[in-house]
N, C-alpha and C. Protein backbone atom coordinates (compact mmCIF):
# COMPACT_ATOMS: atom_id res chain seq x y z
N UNK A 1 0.82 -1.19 0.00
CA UNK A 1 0.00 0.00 0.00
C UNK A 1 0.87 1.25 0.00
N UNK A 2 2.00 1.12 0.75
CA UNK A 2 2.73 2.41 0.91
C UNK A 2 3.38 2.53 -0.85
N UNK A 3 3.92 1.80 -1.36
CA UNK A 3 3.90 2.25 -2.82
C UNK A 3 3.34 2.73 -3.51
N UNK A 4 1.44 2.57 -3.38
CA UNK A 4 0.76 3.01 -4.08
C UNK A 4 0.29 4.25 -3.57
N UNK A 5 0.35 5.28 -2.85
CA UNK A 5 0.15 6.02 -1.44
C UNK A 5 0.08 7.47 -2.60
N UNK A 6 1.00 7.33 -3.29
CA UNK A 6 1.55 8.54 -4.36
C UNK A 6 0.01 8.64 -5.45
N UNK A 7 -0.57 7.66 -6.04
CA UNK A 7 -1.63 7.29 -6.98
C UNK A 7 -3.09 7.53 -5.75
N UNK A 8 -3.20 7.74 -4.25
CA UNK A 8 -4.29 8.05 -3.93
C UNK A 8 -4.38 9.50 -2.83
N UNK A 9 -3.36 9.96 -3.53
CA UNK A 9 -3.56 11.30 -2.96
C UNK A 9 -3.82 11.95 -3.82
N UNK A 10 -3.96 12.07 -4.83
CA UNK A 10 -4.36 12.92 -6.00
C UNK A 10 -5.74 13.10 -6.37
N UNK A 11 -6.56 14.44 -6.44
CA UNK A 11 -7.66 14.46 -6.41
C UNK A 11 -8.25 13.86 -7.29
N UNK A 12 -9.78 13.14 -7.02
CA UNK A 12 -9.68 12.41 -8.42
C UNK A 12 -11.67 12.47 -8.08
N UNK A 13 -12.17 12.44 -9.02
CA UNK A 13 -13.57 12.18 -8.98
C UNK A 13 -14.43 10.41 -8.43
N UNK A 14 -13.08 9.96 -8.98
CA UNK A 14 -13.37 8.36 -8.51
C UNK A 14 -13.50 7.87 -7.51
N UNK A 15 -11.95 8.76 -6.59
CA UNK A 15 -11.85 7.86 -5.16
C UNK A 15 -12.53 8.63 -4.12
N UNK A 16 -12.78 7.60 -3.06
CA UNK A 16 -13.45 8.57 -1.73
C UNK A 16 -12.35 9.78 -0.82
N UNK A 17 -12.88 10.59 -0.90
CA UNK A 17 -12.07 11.61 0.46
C UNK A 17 -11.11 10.59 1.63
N UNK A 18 -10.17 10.95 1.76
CA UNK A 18 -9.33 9.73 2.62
C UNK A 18 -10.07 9.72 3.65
N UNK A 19 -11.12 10.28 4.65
CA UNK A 19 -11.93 10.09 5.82
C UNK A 19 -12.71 9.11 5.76
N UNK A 20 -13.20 9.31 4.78
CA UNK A 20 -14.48 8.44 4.17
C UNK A 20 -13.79 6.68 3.50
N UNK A 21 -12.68 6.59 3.11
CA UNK A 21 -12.24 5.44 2.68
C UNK A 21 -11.51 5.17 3.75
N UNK A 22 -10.62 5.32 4.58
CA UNK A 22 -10.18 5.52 6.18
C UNK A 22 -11.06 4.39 6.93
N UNK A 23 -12.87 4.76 7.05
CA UNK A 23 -13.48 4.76 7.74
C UNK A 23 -13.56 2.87 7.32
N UNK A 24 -13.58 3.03 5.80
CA UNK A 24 -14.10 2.51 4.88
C UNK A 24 -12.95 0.59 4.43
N UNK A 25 -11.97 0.75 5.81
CA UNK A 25 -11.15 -0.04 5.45
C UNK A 25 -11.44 -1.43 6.10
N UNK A 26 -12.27 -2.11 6.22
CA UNK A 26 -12.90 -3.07 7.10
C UNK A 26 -13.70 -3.61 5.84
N UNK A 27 -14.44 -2.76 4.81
CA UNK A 27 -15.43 -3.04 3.70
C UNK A 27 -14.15 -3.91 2.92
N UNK A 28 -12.95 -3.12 2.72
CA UNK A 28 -11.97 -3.70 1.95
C UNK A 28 -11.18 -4.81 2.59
N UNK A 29 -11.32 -5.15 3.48
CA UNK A 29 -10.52 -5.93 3.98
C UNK A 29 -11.57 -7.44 3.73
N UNK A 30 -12.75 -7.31 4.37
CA UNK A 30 -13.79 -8.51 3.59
C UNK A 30 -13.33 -9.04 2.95
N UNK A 31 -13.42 -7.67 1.77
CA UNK A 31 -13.53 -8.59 0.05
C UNK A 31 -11.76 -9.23 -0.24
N UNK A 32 -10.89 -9.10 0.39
CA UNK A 32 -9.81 -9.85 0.40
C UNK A 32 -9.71 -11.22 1.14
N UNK A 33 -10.99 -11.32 2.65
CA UNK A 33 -11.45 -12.37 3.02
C UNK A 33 -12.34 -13.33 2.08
N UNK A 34 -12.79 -12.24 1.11
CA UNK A 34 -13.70 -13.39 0.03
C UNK A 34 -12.76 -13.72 -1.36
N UNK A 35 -12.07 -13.17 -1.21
CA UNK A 35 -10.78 -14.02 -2.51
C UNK A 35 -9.91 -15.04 -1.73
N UNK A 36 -9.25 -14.81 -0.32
CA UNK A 36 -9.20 -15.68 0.24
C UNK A 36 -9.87 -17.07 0.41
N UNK A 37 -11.23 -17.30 0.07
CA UNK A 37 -11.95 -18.08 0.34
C UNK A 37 -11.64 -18.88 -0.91
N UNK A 38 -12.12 -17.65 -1.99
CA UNK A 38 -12.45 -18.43 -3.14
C UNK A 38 -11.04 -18.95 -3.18
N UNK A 39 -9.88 -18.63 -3.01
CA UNK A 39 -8.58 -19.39 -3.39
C UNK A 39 -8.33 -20.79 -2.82
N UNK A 40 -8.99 -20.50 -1.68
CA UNK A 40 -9.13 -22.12 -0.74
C UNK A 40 -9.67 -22.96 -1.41
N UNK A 41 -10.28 -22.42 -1.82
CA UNK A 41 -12.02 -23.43 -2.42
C UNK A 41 -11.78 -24.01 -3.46
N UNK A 42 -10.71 -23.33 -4.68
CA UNK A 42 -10.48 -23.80 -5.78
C UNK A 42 -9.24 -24.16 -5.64
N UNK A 43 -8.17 -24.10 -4.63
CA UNK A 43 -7.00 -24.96 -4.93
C UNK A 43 -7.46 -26.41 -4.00
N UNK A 44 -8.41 -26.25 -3.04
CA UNK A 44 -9.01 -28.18 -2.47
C UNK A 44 -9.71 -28.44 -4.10
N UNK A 45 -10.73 -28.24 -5.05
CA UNK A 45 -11.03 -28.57 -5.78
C UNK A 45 -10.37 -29.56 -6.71
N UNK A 46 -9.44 -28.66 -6.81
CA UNK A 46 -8.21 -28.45 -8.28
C UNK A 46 -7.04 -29.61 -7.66
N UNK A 47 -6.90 -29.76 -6.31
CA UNK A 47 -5.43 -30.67 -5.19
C UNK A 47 -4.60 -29.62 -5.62
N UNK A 48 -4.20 -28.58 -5.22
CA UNK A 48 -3.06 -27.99 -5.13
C UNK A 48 -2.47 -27.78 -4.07
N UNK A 49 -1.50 -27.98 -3.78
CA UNK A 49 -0.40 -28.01 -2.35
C UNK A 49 0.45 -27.47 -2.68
N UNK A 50 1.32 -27.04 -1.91
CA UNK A 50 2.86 -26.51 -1.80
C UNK A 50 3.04 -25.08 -2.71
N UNK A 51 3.87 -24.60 -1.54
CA UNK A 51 4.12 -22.88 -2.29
C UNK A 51 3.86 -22.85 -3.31
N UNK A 52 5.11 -23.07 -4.43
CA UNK A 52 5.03 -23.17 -5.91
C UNK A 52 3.52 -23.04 -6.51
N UNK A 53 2.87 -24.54 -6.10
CA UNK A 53 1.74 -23.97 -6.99
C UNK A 53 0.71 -23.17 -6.86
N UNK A 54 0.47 -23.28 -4.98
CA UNK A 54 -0.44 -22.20 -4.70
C UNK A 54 -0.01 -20.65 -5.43
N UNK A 55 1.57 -20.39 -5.21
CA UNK A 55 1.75 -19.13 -5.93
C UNK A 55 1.46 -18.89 -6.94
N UNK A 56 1.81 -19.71 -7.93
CA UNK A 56 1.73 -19.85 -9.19
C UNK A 56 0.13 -19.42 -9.91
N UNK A 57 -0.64 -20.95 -9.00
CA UNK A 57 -1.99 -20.42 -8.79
C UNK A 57 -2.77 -19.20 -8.67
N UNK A 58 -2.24 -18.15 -7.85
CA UNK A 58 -2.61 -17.57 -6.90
C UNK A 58 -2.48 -16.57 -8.38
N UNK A 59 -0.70 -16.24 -8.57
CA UNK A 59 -1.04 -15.31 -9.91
C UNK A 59 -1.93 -15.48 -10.97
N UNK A 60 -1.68 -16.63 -11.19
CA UNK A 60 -3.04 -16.74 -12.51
C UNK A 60 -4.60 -16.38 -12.33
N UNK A 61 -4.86 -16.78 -11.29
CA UNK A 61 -6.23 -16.39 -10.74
C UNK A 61 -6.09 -14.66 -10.88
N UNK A 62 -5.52 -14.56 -9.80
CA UNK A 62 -5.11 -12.63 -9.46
C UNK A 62 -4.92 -12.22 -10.91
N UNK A 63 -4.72 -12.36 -11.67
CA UNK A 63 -4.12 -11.98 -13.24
C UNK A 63 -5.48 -11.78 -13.84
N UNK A 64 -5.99 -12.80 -13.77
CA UNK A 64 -7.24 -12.74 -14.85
C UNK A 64 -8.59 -12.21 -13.77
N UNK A 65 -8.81 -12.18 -12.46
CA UNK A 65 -9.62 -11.46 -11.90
C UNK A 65 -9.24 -9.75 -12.10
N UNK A 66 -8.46 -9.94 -11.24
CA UNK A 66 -7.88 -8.12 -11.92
C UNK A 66 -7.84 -7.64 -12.84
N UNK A 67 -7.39 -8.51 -14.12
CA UNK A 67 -7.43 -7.72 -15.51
C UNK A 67 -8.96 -7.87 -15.91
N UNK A 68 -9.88 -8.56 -15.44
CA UNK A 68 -10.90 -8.38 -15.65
C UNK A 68 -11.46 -6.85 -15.00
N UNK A 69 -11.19 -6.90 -14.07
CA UNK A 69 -12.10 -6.12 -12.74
C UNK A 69 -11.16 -5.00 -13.72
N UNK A 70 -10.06 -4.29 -13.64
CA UNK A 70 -9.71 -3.11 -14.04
C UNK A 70 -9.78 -2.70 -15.28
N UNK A 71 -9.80 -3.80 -16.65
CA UNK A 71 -10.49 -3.27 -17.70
C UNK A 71 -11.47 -3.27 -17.85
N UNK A 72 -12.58 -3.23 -16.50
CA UNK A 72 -14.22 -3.21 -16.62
C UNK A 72 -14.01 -1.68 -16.27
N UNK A 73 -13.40 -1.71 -15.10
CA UNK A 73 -13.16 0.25 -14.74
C UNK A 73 -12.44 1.06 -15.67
N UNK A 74 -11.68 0.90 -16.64
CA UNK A 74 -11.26 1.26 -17.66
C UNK A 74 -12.20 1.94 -18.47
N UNK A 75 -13.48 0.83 -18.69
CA UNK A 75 -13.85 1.09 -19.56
C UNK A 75 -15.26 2.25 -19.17
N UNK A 76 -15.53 2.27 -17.86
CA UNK A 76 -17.13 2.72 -17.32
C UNK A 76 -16.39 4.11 -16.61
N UNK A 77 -15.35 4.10 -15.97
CA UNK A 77 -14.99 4.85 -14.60
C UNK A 77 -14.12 6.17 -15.09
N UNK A 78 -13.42 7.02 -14.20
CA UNK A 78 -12.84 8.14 -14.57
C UNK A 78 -11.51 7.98 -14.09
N UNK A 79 -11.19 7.28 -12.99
CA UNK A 79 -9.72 6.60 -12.67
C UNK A 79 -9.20 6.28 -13.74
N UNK A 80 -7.86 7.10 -13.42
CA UNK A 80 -6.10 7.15 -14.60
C UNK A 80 -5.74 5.51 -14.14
N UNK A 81 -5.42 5.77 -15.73
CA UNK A 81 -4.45 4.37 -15.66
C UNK A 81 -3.42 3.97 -14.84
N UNK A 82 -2.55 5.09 -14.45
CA UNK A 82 -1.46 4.68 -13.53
C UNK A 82 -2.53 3.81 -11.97
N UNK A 83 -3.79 4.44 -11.41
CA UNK A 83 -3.94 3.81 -10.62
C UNK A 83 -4.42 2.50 -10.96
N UNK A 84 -5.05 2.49 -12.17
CA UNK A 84 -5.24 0.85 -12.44
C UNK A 84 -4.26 -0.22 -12.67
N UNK A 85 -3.19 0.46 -12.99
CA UNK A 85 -2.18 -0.40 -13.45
C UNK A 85 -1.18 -0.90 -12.04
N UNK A 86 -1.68 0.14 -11.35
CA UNK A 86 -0.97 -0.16 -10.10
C UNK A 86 -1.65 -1.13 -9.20
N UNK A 87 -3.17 -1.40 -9.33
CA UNK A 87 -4.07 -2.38 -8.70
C UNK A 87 -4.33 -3.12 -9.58
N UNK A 88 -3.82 -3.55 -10.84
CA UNK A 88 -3.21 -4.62 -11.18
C UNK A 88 -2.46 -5.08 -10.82
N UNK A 89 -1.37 -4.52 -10.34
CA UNK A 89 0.17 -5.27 -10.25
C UNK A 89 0.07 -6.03 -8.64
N UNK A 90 -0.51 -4.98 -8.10
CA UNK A 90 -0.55 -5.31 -6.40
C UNK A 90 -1.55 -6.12 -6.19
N UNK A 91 -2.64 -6.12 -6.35
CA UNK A 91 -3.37 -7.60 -6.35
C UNK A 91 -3.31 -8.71 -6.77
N UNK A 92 -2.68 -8.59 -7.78
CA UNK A 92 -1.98 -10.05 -9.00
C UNK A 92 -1.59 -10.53 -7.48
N UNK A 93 -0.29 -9.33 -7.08
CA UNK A 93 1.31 -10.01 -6.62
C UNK A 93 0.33 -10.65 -4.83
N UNK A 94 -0.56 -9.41 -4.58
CA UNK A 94 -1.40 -10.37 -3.46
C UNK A 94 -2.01 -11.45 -3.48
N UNK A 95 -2.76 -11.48 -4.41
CA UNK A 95 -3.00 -13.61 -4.78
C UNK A 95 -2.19 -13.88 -4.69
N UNK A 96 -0.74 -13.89 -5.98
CA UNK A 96 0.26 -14.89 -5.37
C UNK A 96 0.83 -15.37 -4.05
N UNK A 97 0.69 -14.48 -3.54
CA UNK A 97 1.13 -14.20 -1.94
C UNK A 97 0.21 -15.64 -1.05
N UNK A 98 -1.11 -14.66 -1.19
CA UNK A 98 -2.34 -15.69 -0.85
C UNK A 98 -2.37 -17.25 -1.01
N UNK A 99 -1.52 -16.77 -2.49
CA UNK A 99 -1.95 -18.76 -2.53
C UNK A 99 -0.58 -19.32 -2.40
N UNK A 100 0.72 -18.73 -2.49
CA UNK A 100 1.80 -19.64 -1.82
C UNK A 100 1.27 -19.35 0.00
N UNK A 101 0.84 -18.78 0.94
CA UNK A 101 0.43 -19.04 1.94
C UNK A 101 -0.49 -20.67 2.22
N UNK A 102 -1.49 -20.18 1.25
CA UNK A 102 -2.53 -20.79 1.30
C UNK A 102 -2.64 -22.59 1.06
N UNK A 103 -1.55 -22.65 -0.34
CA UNK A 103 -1.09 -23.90 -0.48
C UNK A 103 0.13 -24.44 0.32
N UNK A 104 0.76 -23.59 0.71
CA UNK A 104 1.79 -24.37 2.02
C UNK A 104 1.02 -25.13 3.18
N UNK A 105 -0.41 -24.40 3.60
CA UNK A 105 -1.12 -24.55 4.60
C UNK A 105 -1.79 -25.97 4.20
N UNK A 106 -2.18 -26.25 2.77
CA UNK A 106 -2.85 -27.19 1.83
C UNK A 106 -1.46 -28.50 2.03
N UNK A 107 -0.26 -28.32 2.14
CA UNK A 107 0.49 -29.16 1.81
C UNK A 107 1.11 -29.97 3.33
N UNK A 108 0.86 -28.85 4.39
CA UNK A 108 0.86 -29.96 5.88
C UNK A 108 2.18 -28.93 6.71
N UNK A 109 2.07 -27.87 6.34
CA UNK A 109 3.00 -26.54 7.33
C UNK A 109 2.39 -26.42 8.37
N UNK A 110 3.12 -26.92 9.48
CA UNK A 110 2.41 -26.61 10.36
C UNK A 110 2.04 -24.98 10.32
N UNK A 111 0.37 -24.67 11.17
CA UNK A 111 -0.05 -23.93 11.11
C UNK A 111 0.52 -22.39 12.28
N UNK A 112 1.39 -23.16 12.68
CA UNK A 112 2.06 -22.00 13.43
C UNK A 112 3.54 -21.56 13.17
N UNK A 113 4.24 -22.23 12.23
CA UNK A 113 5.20 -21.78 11.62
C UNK A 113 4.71 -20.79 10.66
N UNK A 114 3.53 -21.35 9.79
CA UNK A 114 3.04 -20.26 8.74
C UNK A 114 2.58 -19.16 9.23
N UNK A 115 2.20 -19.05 10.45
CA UNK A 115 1.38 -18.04 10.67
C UNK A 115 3.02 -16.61 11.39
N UNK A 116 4.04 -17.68 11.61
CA UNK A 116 4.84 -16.96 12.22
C UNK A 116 5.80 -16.34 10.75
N UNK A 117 5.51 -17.20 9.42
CA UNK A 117 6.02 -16.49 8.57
C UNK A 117 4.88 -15.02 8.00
N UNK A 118 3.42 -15.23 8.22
CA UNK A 118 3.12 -14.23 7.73
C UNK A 118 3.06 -13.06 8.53
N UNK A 119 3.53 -13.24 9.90
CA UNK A 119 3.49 -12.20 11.03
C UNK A 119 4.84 -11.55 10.59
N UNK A 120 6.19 -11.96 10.21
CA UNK A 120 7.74 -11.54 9.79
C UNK A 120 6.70 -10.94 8.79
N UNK A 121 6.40 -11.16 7.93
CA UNK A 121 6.27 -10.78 6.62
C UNK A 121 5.38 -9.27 6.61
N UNK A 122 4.29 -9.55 7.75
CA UNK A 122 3.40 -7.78 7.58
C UNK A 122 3.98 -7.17 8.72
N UNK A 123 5.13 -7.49 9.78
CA UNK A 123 6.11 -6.37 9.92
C UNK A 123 6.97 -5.96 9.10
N UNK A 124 7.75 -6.84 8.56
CA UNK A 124 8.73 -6.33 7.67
C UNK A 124 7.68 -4.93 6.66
N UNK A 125 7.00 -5.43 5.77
CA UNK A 125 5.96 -4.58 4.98
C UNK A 125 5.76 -3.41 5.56
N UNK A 126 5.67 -3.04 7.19
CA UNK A 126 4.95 -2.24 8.04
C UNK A 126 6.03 -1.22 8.26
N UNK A 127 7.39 -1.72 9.01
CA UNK A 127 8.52 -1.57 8.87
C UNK A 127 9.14 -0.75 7.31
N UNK A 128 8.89 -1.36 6.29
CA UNK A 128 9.49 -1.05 5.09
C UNK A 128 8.99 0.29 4.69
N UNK A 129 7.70 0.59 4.73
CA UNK A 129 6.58 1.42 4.27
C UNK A 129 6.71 2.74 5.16
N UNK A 130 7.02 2.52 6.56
CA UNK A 130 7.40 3.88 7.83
C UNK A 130 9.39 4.16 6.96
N UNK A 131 9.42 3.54 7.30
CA UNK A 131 10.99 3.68 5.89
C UNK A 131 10.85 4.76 4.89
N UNK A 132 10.44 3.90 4.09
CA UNK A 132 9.56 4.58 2.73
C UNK A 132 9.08 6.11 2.86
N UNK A 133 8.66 6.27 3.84
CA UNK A 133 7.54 7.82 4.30
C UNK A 133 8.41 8.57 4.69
N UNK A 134 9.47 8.01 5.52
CA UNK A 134 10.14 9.22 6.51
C UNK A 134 11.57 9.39 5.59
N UNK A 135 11.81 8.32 4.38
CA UNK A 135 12.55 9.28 3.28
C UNK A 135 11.79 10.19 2.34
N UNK A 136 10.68 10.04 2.39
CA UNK A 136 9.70 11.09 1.46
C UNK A 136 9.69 10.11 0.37
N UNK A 137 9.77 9.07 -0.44
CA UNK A 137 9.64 8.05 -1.21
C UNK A 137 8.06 8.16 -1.53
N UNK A 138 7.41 7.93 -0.70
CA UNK A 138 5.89 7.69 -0.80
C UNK A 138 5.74 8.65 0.37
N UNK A 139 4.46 9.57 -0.43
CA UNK A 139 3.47 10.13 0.66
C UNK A 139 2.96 10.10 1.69
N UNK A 140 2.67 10.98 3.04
CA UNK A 140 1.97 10.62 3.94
C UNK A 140 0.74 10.67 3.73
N UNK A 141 -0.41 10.50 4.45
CA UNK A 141 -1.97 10.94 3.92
C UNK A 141 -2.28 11.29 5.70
N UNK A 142 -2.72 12.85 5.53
CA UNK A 142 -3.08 13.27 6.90
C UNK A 142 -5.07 12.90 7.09
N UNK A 143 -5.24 12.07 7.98
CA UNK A 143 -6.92 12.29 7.80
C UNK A 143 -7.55 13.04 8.79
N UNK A 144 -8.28 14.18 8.36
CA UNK A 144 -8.83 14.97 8.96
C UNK A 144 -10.19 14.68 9.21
């Protein structure tokens, strides 16, 4: 998110006032609980196990949901390409994420090693991103 930070500060007719999407981050977090799901659902379907293919998985799915979903907004919406292209790239790379998690979990990781890799993983991110800000790299967003 802190990469993309630069693409949602810019006034735009599309996106919500940062208060209002702020408020609004629980709605978004769901619908990443419901791709989550669906990734579960279709790699037990499909037998997919182990990083590799969950990742693998995970992009292809993320690839063709996203390029769906953002050349539908492309085509109806008033959002610049740079922000679509940027919620292309970052959701792709979040499925992949999702489903090498997801299929390690599918393949017999124990569930508390994984969980201790994805805890390293959204500090490091958390860590990287306060980095990021306090070289001026990416934007702050003040919400008033």
């Amino acid at each position: 998110a802190g990469l993309l930070a630069g693409l949602y500060v810019q006034p735009s007719p599309f996106l919500l006032p940062p208060l209002t999407a702020f408020a609004l981050i629980p709605v978004g977090y769901l619908s990443f609980l419901l791709l989550a799901v669906l990734l579960v659902w279709l790699m037990i379907r499909l037998k997919l196990a182990g990083w590799r293919q969950g990742a693998l998985f995970g992009l292809e799915l993320g690839g063709l949901a996203w390029g769906a979903f953002v050349l539908g907004l492309l085509s109806v919406s008033t959002t610049s390409l740079p922000l679509l292209m940027g919620w292309f790239i970052g959701q792709t790379l979040e499925m992949a994420m999702a489903g090498a998690v997801i299929g390690s979990g599918l393949a017999g990781v124990r569930l508390r090693r994984l969980f201790g890799v994805v805890i390293v993983f959204v500090l490091l991110s958390i860590i990287t991103t306060i980095i990021l800000q306090s070289l001026g790299i990416v934007p702050t967003t003040r919400i008033s």
